[in-house]
N, C-alpha and C. Protein backbone atom coordinates (compact mmCIF):
# COMPACT_ATOMS: atom_id res chain seq x y z
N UNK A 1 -13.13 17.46 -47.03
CA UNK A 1 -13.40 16.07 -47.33
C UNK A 1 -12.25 15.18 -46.83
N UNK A 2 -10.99 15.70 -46.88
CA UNK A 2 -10.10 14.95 -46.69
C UNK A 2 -9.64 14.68 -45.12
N UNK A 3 -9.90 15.55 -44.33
CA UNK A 3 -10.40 15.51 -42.52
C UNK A 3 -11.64 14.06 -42.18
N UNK A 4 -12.85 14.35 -43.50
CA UNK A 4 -13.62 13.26 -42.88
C UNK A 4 -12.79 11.64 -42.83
N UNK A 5 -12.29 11.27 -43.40
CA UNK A 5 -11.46 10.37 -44.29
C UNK A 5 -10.35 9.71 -43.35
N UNK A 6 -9.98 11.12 -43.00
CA UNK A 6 -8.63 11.54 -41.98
C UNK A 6 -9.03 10.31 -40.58
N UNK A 7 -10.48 11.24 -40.34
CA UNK A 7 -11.37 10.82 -39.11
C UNK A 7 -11.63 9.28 -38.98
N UNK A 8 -12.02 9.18 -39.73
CA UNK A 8 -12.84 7.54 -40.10
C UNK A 8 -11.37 6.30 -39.91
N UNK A 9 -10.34 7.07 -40.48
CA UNK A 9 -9.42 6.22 -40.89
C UNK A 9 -8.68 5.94 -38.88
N UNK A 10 -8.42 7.37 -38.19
CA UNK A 10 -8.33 7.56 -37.40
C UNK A 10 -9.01 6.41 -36.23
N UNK A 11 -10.29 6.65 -35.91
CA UNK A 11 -11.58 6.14 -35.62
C UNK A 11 -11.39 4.32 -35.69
N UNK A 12 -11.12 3.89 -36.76
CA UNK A 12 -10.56 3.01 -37.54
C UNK A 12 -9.84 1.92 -37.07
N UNK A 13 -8.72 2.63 -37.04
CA UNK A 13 -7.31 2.39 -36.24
C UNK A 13 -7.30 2.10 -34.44
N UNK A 14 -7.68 2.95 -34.29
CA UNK A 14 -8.05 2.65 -32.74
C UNK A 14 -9.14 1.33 -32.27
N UNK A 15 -10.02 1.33 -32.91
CA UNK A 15 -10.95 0.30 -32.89
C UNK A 15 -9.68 -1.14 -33.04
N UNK A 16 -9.09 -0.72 -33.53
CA UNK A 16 -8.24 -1.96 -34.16
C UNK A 16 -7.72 -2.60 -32.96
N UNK A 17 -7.01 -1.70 -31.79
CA UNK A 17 -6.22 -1.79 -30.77
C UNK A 17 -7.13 -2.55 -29.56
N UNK A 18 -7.32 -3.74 -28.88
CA UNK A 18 -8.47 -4.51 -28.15
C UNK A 18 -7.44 -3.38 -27.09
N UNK A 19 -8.34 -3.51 -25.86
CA UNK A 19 -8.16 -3.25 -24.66
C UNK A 19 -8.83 -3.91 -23.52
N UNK A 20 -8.12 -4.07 -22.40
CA UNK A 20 -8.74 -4.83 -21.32
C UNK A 20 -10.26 -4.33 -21.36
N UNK A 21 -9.61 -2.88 -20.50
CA UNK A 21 -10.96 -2.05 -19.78
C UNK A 21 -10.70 -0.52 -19.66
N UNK A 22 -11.18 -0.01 -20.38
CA UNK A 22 -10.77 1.43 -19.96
C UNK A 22 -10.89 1.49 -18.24
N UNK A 23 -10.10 2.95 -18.44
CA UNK A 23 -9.66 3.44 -16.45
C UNK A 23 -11.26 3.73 -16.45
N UNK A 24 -11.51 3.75 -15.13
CA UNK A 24 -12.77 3.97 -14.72
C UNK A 24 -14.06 3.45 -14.76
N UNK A 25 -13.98 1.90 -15.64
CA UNK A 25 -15.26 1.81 -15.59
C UNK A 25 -15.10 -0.29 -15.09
N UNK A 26 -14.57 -0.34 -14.26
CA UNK A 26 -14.25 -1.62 -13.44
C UNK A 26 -15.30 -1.76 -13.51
N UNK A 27 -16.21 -3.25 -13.73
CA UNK A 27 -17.82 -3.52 -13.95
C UNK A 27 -17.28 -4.86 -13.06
N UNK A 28 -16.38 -5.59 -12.46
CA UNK A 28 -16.44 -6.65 -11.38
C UNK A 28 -16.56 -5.99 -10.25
N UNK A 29 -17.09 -7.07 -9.55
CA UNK A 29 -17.98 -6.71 -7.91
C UNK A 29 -16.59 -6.93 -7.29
N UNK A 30 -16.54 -6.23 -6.01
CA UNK A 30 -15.49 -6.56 -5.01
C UNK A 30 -15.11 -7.39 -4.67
N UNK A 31 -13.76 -8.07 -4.55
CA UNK A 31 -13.15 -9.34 -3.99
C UNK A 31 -13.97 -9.66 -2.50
N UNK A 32 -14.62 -10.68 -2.93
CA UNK A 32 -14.82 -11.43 -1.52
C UNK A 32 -16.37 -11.20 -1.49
N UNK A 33 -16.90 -10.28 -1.74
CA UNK A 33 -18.32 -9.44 -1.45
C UNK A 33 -19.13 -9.40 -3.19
N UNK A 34 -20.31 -10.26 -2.56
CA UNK A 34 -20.92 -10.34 -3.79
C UNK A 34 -21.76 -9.30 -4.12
N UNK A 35 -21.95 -8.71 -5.36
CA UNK A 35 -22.45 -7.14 -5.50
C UNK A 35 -24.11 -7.35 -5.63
N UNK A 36 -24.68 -6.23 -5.27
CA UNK A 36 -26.30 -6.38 -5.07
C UNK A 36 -26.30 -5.73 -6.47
N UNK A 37 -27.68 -6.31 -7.45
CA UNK A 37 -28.12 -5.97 -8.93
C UNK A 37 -29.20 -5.68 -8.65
N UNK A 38 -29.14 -4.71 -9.48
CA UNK A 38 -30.82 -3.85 -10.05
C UNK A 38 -30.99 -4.25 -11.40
N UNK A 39 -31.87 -4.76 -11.26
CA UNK A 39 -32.41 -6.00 -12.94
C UNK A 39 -33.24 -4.86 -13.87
N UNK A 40 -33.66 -5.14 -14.77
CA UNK A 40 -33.89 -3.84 -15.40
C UNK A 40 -35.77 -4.34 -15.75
N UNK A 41 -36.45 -3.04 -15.30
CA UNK A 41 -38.08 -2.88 -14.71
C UNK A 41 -38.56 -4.04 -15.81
N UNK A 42 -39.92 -3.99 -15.45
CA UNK A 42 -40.88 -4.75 -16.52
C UNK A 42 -42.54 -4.01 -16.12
N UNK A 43 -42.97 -3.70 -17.15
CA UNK A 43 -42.73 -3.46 -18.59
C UNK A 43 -41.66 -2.58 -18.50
N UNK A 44 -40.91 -2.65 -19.84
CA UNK A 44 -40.25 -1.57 -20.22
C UNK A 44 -40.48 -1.20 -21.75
N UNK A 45 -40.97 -0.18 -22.31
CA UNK A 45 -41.87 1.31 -21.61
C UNK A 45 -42.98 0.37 -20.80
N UNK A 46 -43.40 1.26 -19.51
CA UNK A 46 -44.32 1.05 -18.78
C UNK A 46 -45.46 1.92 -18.92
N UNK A 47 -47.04 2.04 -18.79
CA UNK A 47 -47.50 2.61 -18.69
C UNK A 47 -48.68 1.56 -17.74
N UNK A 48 -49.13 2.28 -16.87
CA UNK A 48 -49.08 3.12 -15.88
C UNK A 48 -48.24 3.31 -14.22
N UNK A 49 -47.49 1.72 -14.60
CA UNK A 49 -47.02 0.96 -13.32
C UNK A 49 -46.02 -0.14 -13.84
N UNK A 50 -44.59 0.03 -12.92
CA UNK A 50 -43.56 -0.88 -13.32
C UNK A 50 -43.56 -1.55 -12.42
N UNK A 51 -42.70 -2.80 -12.61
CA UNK A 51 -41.71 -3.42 -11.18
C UNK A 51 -40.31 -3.43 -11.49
N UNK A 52 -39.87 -3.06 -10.43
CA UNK A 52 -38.32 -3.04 -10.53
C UNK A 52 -37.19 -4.17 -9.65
N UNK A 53 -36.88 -5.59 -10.22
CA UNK A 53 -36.97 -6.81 -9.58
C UNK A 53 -35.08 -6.25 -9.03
N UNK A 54 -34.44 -6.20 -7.62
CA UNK A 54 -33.27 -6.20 -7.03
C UNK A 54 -32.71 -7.36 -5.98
N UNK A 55 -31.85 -7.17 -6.34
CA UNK A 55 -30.98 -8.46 -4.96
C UNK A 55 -30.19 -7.59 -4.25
N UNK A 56 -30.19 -7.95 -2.88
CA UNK A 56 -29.68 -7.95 -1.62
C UNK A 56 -28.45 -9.14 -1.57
N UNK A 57 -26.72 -8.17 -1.55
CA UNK A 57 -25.76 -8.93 -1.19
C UNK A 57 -25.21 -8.89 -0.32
N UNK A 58 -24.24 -9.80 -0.05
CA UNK A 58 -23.28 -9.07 0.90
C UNK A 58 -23.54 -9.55 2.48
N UNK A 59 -24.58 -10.40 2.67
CA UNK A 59 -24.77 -10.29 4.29
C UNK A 59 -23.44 -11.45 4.50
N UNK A 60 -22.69 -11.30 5.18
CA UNK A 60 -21.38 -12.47 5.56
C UNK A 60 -20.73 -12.05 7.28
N UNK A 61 -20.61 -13.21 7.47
CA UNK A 61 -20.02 -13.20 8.93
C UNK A 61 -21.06 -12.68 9.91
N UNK A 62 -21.11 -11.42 10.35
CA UNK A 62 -22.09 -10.58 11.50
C UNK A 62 -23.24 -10.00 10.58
N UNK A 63 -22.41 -9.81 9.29
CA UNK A 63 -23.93 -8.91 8.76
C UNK A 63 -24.75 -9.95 8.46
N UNK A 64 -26.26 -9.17 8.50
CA UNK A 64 -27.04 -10.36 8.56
C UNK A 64 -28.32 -9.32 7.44
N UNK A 65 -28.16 -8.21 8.05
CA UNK A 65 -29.38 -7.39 6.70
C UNK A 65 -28.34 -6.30 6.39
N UNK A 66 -29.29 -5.58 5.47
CA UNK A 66 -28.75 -4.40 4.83
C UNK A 66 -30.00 -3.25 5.00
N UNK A 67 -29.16 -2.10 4.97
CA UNK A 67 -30.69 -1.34 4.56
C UNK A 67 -30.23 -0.48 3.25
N UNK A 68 -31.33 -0.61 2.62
CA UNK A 68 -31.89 -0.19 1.10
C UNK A 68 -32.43 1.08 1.06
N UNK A 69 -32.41 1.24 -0.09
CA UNK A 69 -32.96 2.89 -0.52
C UNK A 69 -32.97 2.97 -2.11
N UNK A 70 -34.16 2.31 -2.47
CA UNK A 70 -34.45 2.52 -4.05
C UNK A 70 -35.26 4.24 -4.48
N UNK A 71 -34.69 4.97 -5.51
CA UNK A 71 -35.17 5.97 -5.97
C UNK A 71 -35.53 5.70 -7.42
N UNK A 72 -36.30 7.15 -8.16
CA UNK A 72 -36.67 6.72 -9.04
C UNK A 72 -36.56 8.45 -9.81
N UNK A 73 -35.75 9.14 -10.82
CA UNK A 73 -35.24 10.38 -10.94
C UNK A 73 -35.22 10.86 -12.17
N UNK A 74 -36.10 11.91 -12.90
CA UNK A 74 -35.63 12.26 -13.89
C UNK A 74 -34.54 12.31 -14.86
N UNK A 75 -34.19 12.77 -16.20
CA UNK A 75 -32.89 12.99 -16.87
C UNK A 75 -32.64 14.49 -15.96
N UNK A 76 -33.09 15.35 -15.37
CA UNK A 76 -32.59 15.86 -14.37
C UNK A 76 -32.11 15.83 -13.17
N UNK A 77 -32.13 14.84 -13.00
CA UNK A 77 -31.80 13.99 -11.34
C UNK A 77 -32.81 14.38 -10.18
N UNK A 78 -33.86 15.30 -10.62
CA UNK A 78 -34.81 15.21 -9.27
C UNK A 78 -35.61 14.21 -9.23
N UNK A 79 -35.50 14.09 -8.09
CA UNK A 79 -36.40 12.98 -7.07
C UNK A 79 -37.55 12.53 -7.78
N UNK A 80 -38.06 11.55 -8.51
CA UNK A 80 -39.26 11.44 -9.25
C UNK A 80 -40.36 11.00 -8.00
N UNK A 81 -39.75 9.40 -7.00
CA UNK A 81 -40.71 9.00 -6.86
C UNK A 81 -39.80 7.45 -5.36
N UNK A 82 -40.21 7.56 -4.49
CA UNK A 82 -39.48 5.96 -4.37
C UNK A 82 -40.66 5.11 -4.24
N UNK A 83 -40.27 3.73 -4.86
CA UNK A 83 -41.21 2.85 -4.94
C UNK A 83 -41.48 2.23 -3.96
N UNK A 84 -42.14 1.42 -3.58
CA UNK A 84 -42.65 0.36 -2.39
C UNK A 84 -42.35 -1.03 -3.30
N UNK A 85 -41.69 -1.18 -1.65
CA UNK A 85 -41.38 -3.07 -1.49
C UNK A 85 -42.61 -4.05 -1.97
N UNK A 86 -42.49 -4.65 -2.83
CA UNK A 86 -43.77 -5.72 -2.98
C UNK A 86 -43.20 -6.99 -2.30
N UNK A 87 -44.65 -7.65 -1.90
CA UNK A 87 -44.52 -8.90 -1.42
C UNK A 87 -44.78 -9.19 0.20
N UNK A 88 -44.68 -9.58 0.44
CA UNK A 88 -45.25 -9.92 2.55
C UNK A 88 -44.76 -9.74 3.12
N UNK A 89 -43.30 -9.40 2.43
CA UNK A 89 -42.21 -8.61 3.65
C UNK A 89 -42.64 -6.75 4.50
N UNK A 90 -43.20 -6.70 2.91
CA UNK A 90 -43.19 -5.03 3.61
C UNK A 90 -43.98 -4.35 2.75
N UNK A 91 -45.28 -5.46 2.56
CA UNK A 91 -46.36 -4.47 1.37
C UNK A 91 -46.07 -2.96 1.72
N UNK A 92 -46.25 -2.03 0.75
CA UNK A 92 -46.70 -0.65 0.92
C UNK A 92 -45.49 0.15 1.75
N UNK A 93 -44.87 -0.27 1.93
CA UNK A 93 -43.86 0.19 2.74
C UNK A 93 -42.21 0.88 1.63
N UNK A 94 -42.66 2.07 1.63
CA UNK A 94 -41.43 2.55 0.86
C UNK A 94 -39.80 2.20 0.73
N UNK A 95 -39.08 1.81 -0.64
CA UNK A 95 -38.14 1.45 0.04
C UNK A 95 -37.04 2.93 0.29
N UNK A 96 -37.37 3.08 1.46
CA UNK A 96 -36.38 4.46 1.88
C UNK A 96 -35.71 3.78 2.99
N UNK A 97 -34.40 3.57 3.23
CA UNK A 97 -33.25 3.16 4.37
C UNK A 97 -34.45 1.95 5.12
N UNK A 98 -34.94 1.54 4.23
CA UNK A 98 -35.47 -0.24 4.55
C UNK A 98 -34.49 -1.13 5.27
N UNK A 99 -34.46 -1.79 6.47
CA UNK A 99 -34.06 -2.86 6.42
C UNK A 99 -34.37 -4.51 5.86
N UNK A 100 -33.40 -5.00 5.03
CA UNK A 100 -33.85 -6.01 4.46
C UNK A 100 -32.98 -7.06 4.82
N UNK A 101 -33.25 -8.30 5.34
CA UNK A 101 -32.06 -9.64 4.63
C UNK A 101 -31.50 -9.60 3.90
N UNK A 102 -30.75 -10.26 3.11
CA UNK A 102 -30.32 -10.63 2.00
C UNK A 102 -31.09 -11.65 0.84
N UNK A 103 -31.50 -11.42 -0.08
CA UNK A 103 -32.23 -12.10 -1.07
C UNK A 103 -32.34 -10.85 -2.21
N UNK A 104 -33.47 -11.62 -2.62
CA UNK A 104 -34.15 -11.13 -4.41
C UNK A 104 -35.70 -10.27 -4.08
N UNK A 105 -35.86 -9.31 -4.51
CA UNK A 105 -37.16 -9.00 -3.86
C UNK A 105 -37.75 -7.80 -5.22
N UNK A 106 -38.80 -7.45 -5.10
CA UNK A 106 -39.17 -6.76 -6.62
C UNK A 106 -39.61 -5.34 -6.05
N UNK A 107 -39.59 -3.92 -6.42
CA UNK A 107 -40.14 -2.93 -6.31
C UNK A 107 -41.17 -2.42 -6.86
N UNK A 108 -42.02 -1.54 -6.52
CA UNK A 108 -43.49 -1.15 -7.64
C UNK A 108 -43.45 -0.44 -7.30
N UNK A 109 -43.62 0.78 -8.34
CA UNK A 109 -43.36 1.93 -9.10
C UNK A 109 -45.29 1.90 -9.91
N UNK A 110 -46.05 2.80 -9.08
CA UNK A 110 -47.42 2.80 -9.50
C UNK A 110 -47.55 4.31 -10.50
N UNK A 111 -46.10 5.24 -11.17
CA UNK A 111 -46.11 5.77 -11.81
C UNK A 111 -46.43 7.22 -11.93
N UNK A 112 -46.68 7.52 -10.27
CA UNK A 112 -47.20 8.90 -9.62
C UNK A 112 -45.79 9.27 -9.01
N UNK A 113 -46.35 10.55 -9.38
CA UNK A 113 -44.80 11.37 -8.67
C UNK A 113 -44.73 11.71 -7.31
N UNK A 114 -44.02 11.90 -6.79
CA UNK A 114 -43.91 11.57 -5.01
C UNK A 114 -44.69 12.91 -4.67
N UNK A 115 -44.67 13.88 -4.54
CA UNK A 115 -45.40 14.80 -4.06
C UNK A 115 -46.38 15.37 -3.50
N UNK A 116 -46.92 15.32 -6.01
CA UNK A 116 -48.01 15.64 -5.87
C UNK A 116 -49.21 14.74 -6.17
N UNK A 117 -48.85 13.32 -6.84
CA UNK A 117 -49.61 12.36 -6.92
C UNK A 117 -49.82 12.43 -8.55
N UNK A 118 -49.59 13.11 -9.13
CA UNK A 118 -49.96 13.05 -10.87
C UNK A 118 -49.15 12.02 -11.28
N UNK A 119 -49.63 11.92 -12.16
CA UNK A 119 -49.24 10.73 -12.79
C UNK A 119 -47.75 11.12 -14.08
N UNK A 120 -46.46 10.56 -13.38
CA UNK A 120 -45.33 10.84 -14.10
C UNK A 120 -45.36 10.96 -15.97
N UNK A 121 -44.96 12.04 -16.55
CA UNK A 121 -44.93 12.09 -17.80
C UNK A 121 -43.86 11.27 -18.26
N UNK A 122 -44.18 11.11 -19.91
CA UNK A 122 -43.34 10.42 -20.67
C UNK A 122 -41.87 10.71 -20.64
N UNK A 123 -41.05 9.68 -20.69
CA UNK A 123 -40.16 9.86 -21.23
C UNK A 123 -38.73 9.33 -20.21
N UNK A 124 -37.79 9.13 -20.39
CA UNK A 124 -36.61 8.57 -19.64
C UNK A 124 -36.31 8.91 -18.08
N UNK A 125 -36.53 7.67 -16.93
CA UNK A 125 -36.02 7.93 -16.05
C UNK A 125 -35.14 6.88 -15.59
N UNK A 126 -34.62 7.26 -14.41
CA UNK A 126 -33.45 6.53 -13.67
C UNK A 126 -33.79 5.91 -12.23
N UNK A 127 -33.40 4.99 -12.24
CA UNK A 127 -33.37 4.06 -11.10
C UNK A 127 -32.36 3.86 -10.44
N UNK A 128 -32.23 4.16 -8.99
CA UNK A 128 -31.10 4.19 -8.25
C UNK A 128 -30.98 3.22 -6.83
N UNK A 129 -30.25 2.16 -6.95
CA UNK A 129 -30.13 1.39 -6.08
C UNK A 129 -28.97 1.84 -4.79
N UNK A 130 -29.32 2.10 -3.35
CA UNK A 130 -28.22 2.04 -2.68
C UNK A 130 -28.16 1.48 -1.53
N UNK A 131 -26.95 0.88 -0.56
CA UNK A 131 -27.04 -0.30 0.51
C UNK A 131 -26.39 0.48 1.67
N UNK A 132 -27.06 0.66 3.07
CA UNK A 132 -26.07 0.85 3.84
C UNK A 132 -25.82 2.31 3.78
N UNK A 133 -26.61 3.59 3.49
CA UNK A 133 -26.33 5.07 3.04
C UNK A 133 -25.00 5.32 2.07
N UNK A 134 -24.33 4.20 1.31
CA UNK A 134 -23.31 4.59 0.59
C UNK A 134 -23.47 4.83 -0.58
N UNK A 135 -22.52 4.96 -1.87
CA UNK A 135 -23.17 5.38 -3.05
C UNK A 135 -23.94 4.30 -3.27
N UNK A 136 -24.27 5.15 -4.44
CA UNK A 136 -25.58 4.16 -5.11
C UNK A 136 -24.45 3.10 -5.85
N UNK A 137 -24.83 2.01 -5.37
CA UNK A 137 -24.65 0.61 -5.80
C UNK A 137 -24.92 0.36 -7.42
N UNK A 138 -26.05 0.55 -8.27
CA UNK A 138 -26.23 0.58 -9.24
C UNK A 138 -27.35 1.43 -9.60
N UNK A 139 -27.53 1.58 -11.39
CA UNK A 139 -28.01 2.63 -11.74
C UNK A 139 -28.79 2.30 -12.89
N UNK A 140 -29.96 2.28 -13.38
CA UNK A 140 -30.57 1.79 -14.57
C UNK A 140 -31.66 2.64 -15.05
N UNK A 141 -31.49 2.66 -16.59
CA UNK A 141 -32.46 3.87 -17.02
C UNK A 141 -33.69 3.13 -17.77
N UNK A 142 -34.68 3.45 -17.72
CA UNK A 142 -36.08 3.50 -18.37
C UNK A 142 -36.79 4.11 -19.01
N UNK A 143 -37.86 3.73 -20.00
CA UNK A 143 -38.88 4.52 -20.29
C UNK A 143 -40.05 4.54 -19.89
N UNK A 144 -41.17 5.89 -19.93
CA UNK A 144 -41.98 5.62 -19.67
C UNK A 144 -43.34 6.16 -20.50
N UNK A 145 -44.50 5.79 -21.33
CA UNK A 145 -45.11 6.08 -22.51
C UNK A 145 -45.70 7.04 -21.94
């Protein structure tokens, strides 16, 4: 009993101490270069079909597009699904190493798994934004009923 106490008091104490930012988890975009966001889907839980609304940053000086690569991945990290570009830029057109401008543009996610076409089961996946073949830019999790 006297460990839990110990703990709490412990626990406690530290909370007490503000801190900037812990090491490792820098959440500002790069000096100079404005960072591309992955907005988080709608519906969320979705059933049978999401959209996943992203911005395109960064075009300055010579750059003028980017190319994209939205995924869509289990709590196991396999490959669930990549969605298609909505809108007149590139109906139906997967976003896999897409070239895009720079702007705001939405993804759809019709809830079938890339493969075999069934329709994705319940439960938590991940959304992976990346620009240019480098890491993934950002990362956002979902449900799905």
């Amino acid at each position: 009993m006297y460990h839990r106490w110990a703990a709490l008091a412990l626990v406690l104490a530290l909370c007490a101490f503000p801190t900037k930012q812990a090491a490792g988890q820098d959440s500002s975009p790069p000096r100079g270069r404005k960072q591309s966001v992955l907005g988080q889907n709608y519906p969320n839980p979705f059933n049978p079909e999401t959209r996943i609304p992203f911005s395109v940053n960064g075009c300055e000086g010579t750059v003028s597009q980017r190319v994209v690569t939205v995924r869509v991945y289990n709590v196991l990290a396999q490959l669930v699904a990549v969605p298609h570009l909505e809108g007149s830029i590139g109906q139906d057109r997967p976003l896999q190493n897409l070239t895009l401008p720079c702007g705001d543009y939405v993804a759809f996610w019709d809830g079938h798994l890339l493969d075999s076409g069934r329709e994705a089961a319940s439960g938590v996946y991940l959304i992976e934004l990346s620009l240019d073949g480098e890491r993934p830019k950002s990362r956002r999790a979902f449900v799905a009923k």
